[in-house]
C-alpha atoms as a PDB file:
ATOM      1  CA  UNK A   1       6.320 -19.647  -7.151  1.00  0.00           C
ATOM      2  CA  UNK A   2       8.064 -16.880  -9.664  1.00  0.00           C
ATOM      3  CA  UNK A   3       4.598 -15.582 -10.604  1.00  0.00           C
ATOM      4  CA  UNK A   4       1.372 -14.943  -8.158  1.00  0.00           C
ATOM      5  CA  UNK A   5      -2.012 -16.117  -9.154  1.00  0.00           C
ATOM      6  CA  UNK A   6      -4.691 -13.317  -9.870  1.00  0.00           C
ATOM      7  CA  UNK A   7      -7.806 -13.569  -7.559  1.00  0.00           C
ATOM      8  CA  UNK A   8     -11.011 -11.347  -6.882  1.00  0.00           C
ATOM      9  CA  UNK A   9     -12.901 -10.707  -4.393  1.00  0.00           C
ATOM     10  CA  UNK A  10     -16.803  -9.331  -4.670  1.00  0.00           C
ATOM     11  CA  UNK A  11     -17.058  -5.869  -2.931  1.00  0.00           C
ATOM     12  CA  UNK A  12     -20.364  -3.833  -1.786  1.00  0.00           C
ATOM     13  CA  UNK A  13     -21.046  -0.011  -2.142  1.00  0.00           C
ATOM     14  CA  UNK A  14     -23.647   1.844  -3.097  1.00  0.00           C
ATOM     15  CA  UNK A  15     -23.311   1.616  -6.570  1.00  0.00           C
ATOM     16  CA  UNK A  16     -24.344  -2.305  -6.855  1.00  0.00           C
ATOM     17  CA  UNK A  17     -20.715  -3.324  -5.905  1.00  0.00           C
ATOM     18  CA  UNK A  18     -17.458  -3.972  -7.259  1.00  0.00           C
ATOM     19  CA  UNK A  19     -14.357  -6.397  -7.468  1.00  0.00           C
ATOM     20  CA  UNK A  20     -11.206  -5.968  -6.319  1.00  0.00           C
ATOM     21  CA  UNK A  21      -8.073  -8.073  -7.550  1.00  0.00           C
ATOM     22  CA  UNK A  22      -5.327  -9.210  -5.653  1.00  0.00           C
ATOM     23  CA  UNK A  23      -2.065 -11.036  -6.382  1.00  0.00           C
ATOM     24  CA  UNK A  24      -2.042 -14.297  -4.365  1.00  0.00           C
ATOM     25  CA  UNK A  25       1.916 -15.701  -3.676  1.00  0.00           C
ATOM     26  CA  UNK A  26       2.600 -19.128  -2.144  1.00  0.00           C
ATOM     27  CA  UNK A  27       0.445 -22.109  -0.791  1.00  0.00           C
ATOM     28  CA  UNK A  28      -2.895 -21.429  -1.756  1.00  0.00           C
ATOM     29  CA  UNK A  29      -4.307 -23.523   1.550  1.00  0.00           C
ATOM     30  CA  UNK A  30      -1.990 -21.878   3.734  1.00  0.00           C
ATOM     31  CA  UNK A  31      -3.747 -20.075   7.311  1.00  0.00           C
ATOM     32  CA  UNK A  32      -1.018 -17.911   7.942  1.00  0.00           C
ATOM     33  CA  UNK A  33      -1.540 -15.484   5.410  1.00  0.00           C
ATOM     34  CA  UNK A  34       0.498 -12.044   4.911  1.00  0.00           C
ATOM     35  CA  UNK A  35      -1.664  -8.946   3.305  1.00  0.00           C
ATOM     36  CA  UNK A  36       0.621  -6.444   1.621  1.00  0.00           C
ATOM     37  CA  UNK A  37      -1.373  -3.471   0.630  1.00  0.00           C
ATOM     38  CA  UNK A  38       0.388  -0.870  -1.566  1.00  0.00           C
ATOM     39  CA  UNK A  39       0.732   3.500  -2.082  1.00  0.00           C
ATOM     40  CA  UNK A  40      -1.808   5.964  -3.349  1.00  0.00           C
ATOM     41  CA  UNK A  41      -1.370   5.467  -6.985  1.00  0.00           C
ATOM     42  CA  UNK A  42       0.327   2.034  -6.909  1.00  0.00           C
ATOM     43  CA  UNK A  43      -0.777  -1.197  -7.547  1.00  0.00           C
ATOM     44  CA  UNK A  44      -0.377  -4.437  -5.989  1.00  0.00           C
ATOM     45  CA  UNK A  45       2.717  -6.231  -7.961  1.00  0.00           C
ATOM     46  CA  UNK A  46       4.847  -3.406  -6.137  1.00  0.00           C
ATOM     47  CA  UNK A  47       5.527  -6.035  -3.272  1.00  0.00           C
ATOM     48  CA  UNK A  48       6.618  -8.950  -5.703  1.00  0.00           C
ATOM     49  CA  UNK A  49      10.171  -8.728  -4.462  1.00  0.00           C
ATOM     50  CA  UNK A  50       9.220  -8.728  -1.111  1.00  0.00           C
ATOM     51  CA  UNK A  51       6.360 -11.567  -1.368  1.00  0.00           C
ATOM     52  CA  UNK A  52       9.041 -13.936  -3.228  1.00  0.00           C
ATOM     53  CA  UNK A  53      11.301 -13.517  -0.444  1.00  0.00           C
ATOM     54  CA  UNK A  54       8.564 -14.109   2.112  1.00  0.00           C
ATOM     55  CA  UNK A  55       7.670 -17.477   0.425  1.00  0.00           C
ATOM     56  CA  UNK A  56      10.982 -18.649   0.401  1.00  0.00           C
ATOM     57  CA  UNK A  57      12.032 -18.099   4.067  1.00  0.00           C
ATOM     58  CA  UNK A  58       8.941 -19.343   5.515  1.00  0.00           C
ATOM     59  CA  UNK A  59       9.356 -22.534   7.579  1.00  0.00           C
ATOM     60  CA  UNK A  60       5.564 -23.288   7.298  1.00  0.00           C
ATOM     61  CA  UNK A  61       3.090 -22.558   4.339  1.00  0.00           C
ATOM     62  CA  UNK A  62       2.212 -19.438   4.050  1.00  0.00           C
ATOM     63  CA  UNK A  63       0.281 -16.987   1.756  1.00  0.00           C
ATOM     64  CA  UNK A  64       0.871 -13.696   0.161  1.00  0.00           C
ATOM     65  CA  UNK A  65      -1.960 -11.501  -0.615  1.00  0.00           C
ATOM     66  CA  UNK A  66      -1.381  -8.323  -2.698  1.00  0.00           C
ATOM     67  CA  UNK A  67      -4.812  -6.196  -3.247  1.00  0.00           C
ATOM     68  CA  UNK A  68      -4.687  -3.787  -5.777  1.00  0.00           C
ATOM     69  CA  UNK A  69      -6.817  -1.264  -4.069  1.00  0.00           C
ATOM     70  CA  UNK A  70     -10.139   0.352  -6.170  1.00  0.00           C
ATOM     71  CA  UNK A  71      -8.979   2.045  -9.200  1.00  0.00           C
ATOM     72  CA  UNK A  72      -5.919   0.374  -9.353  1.00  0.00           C
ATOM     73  CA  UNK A  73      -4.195  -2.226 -11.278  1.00  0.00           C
ATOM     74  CA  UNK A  74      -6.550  -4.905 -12.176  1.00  0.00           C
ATOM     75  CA  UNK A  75      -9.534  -3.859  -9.831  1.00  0.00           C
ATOM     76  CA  UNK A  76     -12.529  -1.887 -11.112  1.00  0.00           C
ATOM     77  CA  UNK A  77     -13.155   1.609 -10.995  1.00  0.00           C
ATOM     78  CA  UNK A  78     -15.384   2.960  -8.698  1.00  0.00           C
ATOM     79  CA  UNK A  79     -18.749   4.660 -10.603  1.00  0.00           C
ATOM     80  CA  UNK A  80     -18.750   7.262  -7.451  1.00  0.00           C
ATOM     81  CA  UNK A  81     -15.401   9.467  -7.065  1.00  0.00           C
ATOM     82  CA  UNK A  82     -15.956  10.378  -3.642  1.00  0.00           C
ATOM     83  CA  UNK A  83     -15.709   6.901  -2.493  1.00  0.00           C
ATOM     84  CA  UNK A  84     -11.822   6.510  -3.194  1.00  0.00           C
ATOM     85  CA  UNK A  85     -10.944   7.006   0.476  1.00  0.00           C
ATOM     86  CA  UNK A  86      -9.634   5.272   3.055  1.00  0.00           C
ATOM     87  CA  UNK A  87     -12.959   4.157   5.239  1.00  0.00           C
ATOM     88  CA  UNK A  88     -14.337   2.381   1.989  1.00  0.00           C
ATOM     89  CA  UNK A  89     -11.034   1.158   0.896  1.00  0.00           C
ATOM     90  CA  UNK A  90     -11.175  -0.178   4.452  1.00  0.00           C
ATOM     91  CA  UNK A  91     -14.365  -1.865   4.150  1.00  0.00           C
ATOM     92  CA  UNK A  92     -13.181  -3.659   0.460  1.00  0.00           C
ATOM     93  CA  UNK A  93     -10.158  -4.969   2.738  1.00  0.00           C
ATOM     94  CA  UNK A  94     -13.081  -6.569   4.947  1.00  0.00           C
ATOM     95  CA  UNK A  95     -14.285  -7.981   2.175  1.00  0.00           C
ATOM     96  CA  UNK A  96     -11.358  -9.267   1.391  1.00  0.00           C
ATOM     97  CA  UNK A  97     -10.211 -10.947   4.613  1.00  0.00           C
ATOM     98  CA  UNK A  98     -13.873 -13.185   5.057  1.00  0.00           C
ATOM     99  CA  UNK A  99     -13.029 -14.637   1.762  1.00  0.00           C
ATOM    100  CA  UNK A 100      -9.095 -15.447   2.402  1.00  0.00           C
ATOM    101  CA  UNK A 101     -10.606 -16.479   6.144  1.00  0.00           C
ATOM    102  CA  UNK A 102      -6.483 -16.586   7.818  1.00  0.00           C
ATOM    103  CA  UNK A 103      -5.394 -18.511  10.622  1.00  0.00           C
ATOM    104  CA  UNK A 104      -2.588 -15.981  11.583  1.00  0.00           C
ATOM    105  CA  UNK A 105      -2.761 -12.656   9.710  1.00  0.00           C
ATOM    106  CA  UNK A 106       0.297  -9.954   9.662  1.00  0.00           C
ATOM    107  CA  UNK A 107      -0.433  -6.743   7.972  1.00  0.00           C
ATOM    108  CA  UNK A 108       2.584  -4.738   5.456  1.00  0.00           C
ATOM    109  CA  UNK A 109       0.882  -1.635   4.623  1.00  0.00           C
ATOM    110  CA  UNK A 110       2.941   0.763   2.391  1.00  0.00           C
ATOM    111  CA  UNK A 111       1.734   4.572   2.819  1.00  0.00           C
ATOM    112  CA  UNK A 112      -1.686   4.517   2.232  1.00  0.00           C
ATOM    113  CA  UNK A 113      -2.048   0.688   2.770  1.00  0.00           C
ATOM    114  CA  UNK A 114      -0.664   1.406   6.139  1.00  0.00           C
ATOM    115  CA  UNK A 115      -3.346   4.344   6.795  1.00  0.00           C
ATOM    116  CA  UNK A 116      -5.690   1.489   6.113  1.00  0.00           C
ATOM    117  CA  UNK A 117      -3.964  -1.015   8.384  1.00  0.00           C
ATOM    118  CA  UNK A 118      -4.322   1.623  10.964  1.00  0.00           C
ATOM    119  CA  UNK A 119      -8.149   1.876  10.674  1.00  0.00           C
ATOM    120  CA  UNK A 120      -8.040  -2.315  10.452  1.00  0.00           C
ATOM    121  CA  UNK A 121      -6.114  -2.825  13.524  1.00  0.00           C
ATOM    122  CA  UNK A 122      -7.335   0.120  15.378  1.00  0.00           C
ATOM    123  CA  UNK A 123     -10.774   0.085  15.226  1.00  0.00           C
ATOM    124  CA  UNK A 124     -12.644  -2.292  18.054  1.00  0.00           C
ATOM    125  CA  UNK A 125     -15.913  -4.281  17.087  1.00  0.00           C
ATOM    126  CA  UNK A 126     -14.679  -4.659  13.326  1.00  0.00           C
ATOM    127  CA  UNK A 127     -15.333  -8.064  12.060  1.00  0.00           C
ATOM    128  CA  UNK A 128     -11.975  -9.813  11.148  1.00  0.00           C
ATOM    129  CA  UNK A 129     -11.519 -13.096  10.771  1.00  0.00           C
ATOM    130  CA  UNK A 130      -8.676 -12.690  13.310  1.00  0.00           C
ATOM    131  CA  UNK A 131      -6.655 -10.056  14.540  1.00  0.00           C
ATOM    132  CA  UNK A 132      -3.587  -8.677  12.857  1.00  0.00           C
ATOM    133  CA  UNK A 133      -0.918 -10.329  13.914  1.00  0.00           C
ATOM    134  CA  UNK A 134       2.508  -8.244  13.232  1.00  0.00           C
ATOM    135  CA  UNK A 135       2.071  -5.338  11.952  1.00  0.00           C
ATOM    136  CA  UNK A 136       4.638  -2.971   9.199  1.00  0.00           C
ATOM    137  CA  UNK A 137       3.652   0.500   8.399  1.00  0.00           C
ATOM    138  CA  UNK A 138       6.078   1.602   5.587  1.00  0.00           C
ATOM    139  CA  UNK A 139       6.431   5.498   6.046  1.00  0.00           C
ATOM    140  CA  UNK A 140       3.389   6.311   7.180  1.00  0.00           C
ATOM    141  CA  UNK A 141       2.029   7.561  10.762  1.00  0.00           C
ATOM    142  CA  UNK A 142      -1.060   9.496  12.114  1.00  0.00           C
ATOM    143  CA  UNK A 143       0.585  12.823  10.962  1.00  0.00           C
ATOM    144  CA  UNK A 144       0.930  13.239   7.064  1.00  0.00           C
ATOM    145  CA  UNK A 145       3.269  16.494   6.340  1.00  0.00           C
ATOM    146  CA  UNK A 146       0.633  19.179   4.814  1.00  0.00           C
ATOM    147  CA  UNK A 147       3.818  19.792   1.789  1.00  0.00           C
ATOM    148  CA  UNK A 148       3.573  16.240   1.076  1.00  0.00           C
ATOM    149  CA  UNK A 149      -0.099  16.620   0.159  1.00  0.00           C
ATOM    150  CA  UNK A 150       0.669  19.382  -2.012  1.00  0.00           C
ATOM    151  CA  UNK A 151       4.117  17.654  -3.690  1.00  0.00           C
ATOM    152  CA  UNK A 152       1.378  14.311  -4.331  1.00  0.00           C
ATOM    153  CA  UNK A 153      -1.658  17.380  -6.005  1.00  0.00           C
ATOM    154  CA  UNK A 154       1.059  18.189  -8.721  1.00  0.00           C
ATOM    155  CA  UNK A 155       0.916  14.973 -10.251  1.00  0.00           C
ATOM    156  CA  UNK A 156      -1.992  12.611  -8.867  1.00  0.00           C
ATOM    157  CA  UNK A 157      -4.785  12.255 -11.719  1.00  0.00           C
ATOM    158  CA  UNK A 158      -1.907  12.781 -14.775  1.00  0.00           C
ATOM    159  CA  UNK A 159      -1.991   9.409 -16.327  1.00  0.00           C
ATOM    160  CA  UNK A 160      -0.303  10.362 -19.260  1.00  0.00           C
ATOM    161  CA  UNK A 161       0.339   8.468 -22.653  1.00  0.00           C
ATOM    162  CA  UNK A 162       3.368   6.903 -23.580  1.00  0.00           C
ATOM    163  CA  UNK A 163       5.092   5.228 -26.467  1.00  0.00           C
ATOM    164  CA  UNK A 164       6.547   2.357 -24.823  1.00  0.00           C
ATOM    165  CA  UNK A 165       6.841   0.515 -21.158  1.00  0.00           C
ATOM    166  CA  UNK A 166      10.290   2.344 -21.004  1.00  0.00           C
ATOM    167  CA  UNK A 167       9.090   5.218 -22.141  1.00  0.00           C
ATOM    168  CA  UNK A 168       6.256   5.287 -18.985  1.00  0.00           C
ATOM    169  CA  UNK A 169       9.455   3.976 -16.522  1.00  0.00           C
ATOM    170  CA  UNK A 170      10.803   6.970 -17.091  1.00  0.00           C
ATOM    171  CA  UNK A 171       8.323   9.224 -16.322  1.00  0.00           C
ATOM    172  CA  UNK A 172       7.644   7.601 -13.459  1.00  0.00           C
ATOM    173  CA  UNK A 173      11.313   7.537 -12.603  1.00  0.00           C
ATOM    174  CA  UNK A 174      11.160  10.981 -12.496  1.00  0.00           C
ATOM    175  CA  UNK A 175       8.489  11.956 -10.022  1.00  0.00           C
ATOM    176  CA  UNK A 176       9.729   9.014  -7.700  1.00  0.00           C
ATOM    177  CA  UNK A 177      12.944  10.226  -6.929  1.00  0.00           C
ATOM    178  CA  UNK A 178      12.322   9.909  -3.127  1.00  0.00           C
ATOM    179  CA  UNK A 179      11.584   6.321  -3.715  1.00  0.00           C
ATOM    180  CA  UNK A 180      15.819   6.032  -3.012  1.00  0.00           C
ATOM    181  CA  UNK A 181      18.502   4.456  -5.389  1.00  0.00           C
ATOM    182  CA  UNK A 182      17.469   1.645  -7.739  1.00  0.00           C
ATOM    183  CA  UNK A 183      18.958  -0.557 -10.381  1.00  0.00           C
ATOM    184  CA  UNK A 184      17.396  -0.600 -14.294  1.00  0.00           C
ATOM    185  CA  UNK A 185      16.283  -3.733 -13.877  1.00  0.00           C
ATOM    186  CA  UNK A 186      14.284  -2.712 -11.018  1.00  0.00           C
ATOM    187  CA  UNK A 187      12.718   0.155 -11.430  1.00  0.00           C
ATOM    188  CA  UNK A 188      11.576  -1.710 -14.933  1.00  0.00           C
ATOM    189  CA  UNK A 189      10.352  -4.541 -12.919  1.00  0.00           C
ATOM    190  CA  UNK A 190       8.203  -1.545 -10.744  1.00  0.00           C
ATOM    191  CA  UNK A 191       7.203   0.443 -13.705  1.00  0.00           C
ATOM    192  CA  UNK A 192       5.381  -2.861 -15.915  1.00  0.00           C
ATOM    193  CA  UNK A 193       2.449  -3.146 -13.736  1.00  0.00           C
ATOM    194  CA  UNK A 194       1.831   0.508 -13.236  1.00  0.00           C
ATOM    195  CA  UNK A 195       1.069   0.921 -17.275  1.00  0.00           C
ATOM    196  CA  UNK A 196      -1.931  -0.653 -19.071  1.00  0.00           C
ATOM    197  CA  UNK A 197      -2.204  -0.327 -22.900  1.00  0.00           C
ATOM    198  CA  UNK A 198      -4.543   2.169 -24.737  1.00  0.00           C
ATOM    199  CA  UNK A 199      -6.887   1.113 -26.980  1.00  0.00           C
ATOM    200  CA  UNK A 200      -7.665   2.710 -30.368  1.00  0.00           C
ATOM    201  CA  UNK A 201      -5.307   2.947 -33.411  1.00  0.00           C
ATOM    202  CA  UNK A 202      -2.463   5.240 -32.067  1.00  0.00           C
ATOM    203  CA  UNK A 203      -1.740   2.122 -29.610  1.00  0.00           C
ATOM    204  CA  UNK A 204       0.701   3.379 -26.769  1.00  0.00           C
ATOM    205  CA  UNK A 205       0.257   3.006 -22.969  1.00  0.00           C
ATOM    206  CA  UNK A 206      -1.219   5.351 -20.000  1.00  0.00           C
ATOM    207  CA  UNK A 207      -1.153   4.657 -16.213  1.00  0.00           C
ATOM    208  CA  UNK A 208      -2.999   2.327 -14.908  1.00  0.00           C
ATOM    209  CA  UNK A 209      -5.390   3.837 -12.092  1.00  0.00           C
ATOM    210  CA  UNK A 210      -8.728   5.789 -12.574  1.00  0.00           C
ATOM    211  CA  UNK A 211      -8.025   9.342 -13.140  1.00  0.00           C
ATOM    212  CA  UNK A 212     -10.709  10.232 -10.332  1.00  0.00           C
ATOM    213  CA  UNK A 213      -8.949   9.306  -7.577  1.00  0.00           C
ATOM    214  CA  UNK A 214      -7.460  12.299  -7.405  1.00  0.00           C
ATOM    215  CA  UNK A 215     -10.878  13.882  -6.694  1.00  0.00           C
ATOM    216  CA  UNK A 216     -10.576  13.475  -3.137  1.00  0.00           C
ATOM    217  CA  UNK A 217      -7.546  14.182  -2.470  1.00  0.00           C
ATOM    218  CA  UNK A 218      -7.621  17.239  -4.355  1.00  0.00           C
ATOM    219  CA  UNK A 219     -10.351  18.418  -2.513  1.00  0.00           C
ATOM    220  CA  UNK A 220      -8.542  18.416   0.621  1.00  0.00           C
ATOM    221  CA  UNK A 221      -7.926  21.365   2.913  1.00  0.00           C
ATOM    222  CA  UNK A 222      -5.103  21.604   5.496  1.00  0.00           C
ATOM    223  CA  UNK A 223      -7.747  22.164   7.592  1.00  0.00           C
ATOM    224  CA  UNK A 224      -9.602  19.289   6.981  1.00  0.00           C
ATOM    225  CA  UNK A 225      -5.996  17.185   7.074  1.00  0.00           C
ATOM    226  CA  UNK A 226      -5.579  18.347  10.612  1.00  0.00           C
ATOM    227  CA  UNK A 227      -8.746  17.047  11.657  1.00  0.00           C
ATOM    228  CA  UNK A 228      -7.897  13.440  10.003  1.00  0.00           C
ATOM    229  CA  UNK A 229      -4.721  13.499  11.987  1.00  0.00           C
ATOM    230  CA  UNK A 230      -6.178  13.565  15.413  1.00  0.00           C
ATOM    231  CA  UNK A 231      -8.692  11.113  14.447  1.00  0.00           C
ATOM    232  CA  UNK A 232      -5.905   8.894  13.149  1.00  0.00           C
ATOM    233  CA  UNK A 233      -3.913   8.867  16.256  1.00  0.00           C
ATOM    234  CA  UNK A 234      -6.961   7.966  18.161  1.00  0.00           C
ATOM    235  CA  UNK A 235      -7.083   5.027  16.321  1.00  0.00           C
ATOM    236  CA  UNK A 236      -2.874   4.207  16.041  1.00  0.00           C
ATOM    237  CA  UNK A 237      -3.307   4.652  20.109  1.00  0.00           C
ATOM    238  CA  UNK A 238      -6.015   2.068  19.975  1.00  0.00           C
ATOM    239  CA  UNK A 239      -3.624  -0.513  18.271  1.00  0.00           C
ATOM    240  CA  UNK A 240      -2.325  -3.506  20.466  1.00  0.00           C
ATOM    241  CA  UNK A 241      -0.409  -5.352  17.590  1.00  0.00           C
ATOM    242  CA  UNK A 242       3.062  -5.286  17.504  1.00  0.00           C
ATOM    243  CA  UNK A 243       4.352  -2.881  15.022  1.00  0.00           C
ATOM    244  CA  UNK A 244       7.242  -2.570  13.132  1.00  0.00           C
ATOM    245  CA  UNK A 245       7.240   1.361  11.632  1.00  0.00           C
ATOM    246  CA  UNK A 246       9.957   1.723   8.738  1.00  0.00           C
ATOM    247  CA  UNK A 247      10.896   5.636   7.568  1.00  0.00           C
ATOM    248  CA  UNK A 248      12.741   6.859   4.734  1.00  0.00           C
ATOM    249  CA  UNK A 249      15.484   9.091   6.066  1.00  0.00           C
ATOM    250  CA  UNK A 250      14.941  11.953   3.869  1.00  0.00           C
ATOM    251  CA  UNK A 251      10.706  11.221   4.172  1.00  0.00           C
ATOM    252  CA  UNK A 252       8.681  14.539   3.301  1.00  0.00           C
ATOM    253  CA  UNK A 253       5.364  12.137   4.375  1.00  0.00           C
ATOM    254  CA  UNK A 254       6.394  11.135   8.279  1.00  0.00           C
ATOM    255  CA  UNK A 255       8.735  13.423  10.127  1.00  0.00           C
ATOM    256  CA  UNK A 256      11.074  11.772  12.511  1.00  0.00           C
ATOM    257  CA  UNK A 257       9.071  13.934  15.233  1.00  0.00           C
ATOM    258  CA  UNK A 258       5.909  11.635  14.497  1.00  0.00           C
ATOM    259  CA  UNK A 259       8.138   8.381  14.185  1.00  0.00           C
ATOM    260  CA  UNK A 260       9.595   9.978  17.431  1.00  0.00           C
ATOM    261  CA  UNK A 261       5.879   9.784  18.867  1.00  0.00           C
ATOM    262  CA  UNK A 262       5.136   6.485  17.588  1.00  0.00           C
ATOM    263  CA  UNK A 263       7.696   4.581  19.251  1.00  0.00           C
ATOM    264  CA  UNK A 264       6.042   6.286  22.408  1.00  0.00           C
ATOM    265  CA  UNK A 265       2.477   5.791  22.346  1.00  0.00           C
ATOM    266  CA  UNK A 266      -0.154   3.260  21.494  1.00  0.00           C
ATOM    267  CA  UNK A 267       1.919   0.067  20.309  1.00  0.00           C
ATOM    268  CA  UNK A 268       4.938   1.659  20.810  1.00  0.00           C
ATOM    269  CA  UNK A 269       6.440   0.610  17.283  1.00  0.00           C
ATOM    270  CA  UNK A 270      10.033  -0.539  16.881  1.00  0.00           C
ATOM    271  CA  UNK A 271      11.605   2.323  14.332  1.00  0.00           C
ATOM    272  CA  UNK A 272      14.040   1.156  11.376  1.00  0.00           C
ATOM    273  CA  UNK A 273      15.002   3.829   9.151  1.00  0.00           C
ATOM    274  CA  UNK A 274      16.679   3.463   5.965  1.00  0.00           C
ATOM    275  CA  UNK A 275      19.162   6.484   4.653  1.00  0.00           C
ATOM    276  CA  UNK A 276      19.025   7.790   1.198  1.00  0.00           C
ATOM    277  CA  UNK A 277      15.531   6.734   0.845  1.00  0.00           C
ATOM    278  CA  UNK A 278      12.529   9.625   1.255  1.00  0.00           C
ATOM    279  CA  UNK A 279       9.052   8.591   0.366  1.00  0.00           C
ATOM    280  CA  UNK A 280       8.665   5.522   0.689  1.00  0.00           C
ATOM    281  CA  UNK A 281      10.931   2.660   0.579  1.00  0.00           C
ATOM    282  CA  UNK A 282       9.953   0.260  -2.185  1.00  0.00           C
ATOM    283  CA  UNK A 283      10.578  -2.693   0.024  1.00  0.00           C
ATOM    284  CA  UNK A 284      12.966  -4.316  -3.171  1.00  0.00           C
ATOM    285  CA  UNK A 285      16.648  -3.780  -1.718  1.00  0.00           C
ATOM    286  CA  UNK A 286      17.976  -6.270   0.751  1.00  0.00           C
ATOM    287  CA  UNK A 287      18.477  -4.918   3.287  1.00  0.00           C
ATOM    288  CA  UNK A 288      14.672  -3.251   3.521  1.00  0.00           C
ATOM    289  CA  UNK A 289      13.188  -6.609   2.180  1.00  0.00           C
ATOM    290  CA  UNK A 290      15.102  -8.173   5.648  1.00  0.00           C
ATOM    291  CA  UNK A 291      14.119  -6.105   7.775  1.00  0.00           C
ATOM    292  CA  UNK A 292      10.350  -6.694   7.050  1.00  0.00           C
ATOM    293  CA  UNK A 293      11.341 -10.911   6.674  1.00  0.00           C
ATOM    294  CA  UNK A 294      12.555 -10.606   9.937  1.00  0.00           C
ATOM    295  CA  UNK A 295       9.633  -9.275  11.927  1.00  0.00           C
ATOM    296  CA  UNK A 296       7.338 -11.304  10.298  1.00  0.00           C
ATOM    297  CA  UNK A 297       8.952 -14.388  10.292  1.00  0.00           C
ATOM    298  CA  UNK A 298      12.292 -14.142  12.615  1.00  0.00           C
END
């Protein structure tokens, strides 16, 4: 399969509900079924790379599953601001999983996505269809550097207008420096689904989340930060799944004091760190797109 198919899923909040899309890669009827969720203001296609290599290694059938989280990609925007956070975004994944109702499930949670794999794998008395699996946090842990909240304020919300496609890749380019070393080609495969077109007469192109979820995250304190932290280690203590924790070298998000910690407490995650690579490896060179292959499929 060179292309996913695009699925939704029916969503409840307060508000009457929403949908949520998501990017479905491989055997349609497969049980084992991998859910990659992506960054803050990404969208789900960022794991197409890494879902075409899962599809072809797999010795069984297996599906892919790429959400693009609320506000995001294809999904709809929420009518309330305050709900773009992680405990709703956690409840949409819920959703999510009684519909797909895996066999096996493994869990690939870039940044955010992996704050919400936390509160999915480490929260008892949830109802999942089964429990995760194998589970990848991509540069993310309990403890989220206060600068890197304030680096992520300067731009969050900005969705811009641009010409062309290109013209949007390298913008984004540009603030995603810390994203490490990537070809043309790629970083125009990246940049396609994060644009959607404008309509009116002037034509051109914008990003393609809702504006407002920056609202939270703007809101937040360092106070307010440090009491999220302890509450997320409570629940990355509470996790029994094996975990496979991958840091950018040169990460402003997770210090190698907190991937230090990991590895020490709760599951006790195996550590792979990639150099010239900060925040957050795109999972799209080889030798990052093995790594993850291996521990969910080796």
């Amino acid at each position: 399969m060179t292309e996913p198919e695009l699925l939704h899923v029916q969503c409840p909040d307060a508000q009457g509900g929403h949908r949520m899309a998501y990017w479905q890669w491989g055997d349609p009827t497969a049980t084992h079924v991998v859910v990659c969720v992506h960054g803050l203001s990404r969208q789900g296609r960022d794991f197409d790379t890494l879902a075409r290599a899962l599809c072809a290694r797999a010795r069984a059938p297996l599906r892919v599953v790429c959400p693009d989280v609320a506000g995001r990609g294809r999904s709809d925007w929420l009518k309330d601001p305050a709900l773009y956070q992680i405990p709703a975004y956690a409840g949409d994944m819920l959703a999510l999983l009684a519909q797909l109702r895996p066999g096996v499930l493994d869990w690939v949670g870039t940044s955010m996505g992996g704050l919400i794999g936390m509160v999915v794998c480490g929260q008892p008395g949830l109802p999942l269809p089964v429990p995760v699996h194998r589970l990848v946090l991509n540069d993310v842990g309990p403890a989220i550097r206060w600068e890197a909240i304030e680096r992520i304020k300067t731009y969050l919300g900005d969705t811009g207008r641009f010409d062309s496609v290109e013209a949007a890749a390298a913008a984004l380019r540009a603030i995603s420096a810390t994203f490490g070393p990537h070809t043309d080609a790629q970083w125009l495969a990246l940049s396609r689904p994060m644009v959607r077109p404008l309509d009116g007469p002037d034509g051109g192109f914008t990003l393609h989340y809702d504006p407002a979820i920056a609202i939270p995250v703007r809101s937040t304190t360092a106070e307010a930060s440090a009491q999220g932290e302890a509450l997320l280690w409570q629940l990355y203590d509470n996790i029994q799944t094996p975990t496979l924790l991958l840091r950018g070298a040169d990460s402003d998000m997770l210090t190698r004091e907190t991937a230090t910690a990991m590895a020490q407490r709760g599951p006790k995650a195996r550590v792979v760190e990639f150099a010239g690579v900060g925040h957050a490896p795109t999972l799209v060179a080889d030798d990052q797109v093995a790594c993850v292959t291996d521990w969910l499929l080796g």
